[in-house]
C-alpha atoms as a PDB file:
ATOM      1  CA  UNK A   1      15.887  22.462 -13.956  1.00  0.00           C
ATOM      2  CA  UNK A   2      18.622  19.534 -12.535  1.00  0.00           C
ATOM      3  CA  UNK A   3      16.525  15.740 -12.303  1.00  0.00           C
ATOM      4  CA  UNK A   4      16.469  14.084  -9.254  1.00  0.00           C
ATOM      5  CA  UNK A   5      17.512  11.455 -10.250  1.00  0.00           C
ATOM      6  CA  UNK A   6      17.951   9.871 -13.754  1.00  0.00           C
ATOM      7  CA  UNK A   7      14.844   9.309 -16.215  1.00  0.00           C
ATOM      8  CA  UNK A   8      12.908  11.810 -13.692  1.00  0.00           C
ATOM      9  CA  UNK A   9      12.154  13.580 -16.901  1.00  0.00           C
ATOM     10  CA  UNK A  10      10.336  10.217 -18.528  1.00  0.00           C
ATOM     11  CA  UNK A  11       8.332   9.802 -15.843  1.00  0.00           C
ATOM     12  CA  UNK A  12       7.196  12.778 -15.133  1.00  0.00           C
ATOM     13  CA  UNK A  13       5.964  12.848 -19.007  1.00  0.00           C
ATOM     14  CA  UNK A  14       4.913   9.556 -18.564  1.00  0.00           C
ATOM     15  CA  UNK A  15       2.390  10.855 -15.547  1.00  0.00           C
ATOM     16  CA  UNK A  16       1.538  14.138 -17.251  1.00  0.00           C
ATOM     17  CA  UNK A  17       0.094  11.837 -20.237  1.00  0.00           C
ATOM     18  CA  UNK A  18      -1.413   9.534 -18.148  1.00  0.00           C
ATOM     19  CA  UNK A  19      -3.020  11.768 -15.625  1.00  0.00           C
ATOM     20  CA  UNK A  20      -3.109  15.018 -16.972  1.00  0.00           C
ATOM     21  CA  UNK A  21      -1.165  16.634 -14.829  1.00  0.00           C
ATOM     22  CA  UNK A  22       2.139  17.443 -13.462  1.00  0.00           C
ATOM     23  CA  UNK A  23       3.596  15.563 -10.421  1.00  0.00           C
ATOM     24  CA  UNK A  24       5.815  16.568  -8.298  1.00  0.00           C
ATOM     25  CA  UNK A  25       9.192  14.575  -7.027  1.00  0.00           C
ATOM     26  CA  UNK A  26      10.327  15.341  -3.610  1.00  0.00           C
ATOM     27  CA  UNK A  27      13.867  14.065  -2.864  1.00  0.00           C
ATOM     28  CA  UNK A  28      13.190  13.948   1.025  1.00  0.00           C
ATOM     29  CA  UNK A  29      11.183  11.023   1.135  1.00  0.00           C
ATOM     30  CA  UNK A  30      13.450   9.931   3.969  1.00  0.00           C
ATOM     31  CA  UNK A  31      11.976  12.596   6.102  1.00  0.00           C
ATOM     32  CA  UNK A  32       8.465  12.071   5.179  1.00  0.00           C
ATOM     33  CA  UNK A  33       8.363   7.964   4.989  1.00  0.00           C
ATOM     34  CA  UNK A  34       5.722   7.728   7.480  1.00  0.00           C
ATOM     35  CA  UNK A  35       3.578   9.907   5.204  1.00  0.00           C
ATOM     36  CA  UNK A  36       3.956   8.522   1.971  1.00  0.00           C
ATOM     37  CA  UNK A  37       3.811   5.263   3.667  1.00  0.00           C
ATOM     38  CA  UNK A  38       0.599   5.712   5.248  1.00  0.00           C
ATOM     39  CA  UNK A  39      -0.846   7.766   1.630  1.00  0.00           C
ATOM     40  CA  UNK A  40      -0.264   4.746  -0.334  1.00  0.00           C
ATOM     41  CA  UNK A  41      -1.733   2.104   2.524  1.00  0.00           C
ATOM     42  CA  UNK A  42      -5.078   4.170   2.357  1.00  0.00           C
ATOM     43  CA  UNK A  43      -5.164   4.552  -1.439  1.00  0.00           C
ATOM     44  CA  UNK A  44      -4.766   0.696  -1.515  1.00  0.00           C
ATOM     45  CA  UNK A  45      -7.388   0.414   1.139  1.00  0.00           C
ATOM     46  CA  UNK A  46     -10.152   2.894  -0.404  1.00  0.00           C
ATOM     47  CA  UNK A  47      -9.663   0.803  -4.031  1.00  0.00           C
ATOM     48  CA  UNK A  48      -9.845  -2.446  -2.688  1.00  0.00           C
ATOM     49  CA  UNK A  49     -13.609  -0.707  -0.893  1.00  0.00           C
ATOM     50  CA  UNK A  50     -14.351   0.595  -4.282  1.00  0.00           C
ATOM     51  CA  UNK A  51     -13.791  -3.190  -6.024  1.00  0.00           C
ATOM     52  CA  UNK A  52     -15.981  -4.666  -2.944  1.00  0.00           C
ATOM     53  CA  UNK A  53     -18.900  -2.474  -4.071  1.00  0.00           C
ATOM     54  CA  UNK A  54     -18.843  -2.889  -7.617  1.00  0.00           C
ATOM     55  CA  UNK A  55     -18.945  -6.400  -6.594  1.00  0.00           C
ATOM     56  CA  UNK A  56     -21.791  -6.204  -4.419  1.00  0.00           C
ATOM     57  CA  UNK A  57     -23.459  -4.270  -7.725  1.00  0.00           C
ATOM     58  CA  UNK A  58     -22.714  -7.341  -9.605  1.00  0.00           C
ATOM     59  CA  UNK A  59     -20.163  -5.800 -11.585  1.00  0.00           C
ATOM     60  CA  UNK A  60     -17.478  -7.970 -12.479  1.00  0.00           C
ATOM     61  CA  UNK A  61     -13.942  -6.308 -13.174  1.00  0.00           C
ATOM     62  CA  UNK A  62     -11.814  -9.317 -12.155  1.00  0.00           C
ATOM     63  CA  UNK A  63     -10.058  -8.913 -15.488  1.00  0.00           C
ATOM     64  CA  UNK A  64      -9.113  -5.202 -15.222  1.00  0.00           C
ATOM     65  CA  UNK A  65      -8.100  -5.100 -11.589  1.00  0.00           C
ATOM     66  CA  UNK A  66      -6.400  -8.523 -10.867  1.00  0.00           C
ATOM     67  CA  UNK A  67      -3.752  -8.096 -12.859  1.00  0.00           C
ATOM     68  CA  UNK A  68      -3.316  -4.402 -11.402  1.00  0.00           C
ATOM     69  CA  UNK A  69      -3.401  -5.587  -8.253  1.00  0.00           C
ATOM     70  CA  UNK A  70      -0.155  -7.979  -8.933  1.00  0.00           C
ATOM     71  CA  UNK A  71       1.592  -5.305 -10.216  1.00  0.00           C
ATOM     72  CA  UNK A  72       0.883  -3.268  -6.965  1.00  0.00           C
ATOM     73  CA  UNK A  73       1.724  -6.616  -4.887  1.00  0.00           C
ATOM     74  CA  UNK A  74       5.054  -7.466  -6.972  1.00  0.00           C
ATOM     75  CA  UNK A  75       5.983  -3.471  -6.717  1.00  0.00           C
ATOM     76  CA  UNK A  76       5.331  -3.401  -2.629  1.00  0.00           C
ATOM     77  CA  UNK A  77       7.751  -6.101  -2.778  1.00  0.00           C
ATOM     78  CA  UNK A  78      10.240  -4.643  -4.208  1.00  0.00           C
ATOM     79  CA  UNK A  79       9.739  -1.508  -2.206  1.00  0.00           C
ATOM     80  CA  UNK A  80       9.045  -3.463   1.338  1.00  0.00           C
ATOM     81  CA  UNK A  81      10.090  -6.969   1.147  1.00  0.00           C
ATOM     82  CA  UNK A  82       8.098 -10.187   0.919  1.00  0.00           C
ATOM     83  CA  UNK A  83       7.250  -9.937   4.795  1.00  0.00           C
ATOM     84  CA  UNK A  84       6.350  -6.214   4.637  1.00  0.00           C
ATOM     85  CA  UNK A  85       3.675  -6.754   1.988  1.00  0.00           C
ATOM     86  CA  UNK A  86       2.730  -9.896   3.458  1.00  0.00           C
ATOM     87  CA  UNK A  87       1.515  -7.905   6.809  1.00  0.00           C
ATOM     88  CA  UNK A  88       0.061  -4.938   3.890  1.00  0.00           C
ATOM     89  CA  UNK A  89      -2.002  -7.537   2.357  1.00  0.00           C
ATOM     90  CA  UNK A  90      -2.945  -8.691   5.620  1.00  0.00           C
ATOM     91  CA  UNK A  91      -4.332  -5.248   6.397  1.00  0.00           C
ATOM     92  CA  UNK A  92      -6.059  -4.555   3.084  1.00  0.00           C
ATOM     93  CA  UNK A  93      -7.862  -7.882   3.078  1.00  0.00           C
ATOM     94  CA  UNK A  94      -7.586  -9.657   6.076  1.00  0.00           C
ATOM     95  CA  UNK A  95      -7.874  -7.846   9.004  1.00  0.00           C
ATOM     96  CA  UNK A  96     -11.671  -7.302   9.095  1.00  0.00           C
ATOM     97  CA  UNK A  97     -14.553 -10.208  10.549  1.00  0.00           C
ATOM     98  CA  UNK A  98     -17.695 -10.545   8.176  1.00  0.00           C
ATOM     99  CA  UNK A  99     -19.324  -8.855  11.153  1.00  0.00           C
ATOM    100  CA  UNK A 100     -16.690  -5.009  11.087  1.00  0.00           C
ATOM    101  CA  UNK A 101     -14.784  -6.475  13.742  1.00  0.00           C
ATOM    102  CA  UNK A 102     -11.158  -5.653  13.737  1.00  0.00           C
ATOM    103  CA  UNK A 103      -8.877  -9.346  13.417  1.00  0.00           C
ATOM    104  CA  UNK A 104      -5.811  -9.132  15.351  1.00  0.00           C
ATOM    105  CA  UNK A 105      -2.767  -9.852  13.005  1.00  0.00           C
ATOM    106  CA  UNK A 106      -0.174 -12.892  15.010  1.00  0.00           C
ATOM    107  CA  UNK A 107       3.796 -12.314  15.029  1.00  0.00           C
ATOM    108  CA  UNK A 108       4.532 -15.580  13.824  1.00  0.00           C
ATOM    109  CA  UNK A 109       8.205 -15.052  15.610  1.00  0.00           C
ATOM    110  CA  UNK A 110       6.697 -14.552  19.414  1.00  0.00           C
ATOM    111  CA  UNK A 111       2.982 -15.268  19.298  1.00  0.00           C
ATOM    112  CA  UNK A 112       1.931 -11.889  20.035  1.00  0.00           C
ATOM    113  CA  UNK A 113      -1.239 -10.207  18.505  1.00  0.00           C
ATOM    114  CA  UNK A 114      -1.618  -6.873  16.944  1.00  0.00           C
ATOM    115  CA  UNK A 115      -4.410  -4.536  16.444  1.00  0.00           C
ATOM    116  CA  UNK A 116      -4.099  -2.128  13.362  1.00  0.00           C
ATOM    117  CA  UNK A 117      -6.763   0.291  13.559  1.00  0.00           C
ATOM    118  CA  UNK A 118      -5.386   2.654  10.886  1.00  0.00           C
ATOM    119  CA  UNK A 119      -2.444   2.669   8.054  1.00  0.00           C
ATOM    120  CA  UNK A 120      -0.357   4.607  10.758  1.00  0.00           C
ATOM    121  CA  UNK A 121      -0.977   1.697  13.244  1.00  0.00           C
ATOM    122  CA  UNK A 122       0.625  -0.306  10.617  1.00  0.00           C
ATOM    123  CA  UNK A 123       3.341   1.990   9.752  1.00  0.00           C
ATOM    124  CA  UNK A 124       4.513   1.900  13.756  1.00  0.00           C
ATOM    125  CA  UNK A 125       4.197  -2.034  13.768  1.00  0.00           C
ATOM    126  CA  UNK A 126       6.384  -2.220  10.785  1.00  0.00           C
ATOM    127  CA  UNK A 127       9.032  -0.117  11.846  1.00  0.00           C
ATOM    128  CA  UNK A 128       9.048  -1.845  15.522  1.00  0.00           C
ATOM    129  CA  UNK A 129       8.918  -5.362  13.872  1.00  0.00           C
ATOM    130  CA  UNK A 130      11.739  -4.593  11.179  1.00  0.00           C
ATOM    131  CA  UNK A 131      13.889  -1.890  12.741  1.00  0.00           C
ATOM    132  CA  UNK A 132      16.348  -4.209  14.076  1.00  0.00           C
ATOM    133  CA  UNK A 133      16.986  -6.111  10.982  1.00  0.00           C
END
């Protein structure tokens, strides 16, 4: 079988051992950005739910998940870009009112306010707000 892509072959042992199971690679992520996009917004989204609650158990795990979620901050980064992850974090941990109310996020550029009710919400204000650029 040909790798993707080079070192597709380390990682995919690396996974195997850390997982316990195979992954699989797709090379068309072009096609399906949207998807994967919107997959990795919600995963974010149902850990950071997960940390609230073990918080709200009084379980502290500060010192496991803070540095994991730099990594995962520094990596979107990479991936999106500085502003990108800046309107990400927004969504994971900003965008809610103590009371469940959704916080409208403000373009900085023209003043205008955005509601993101889902990841895909997001996805479609990203792609509007950066598409030019």
């Amino acid at each position: 079988m040909r790798e993707l892509f080079e070192g597709e072959r380390n990682i995919r042992n690396l996974f195997k051992e850390m997982l316990g199971s195979d992954i699989i690679i797709k090379d068309n992520i072009s096609k399906n950005e949207e998807k994967l996009f919107i997959l990795i917004v919600e995963q974010l989204e149902e850990a950071r739910r997960l940390e609230e609650k073990t918080m709200e158990m009084e379980l502290d795990f500060h010192k496991l998940v803070d540095p994991l979620w730099m990594v995962i901050e520094n990596m979107l980064k990479l991936q999106f870009g500085i502003d990108t992850t800046n309107i990400i974090m927004f969504y994971l941990y900003d965008r809610y009112n103590p009371d469940g109310t959704i916080i409208p996020m403000v373009d900085e550029e023209n003043g205008k306010k955005y509601m993101f009710k889902s990841a895909k919400d997001l996805f479609a204000y990203i792609k509007f707000r950066y598409s030019d650029k």
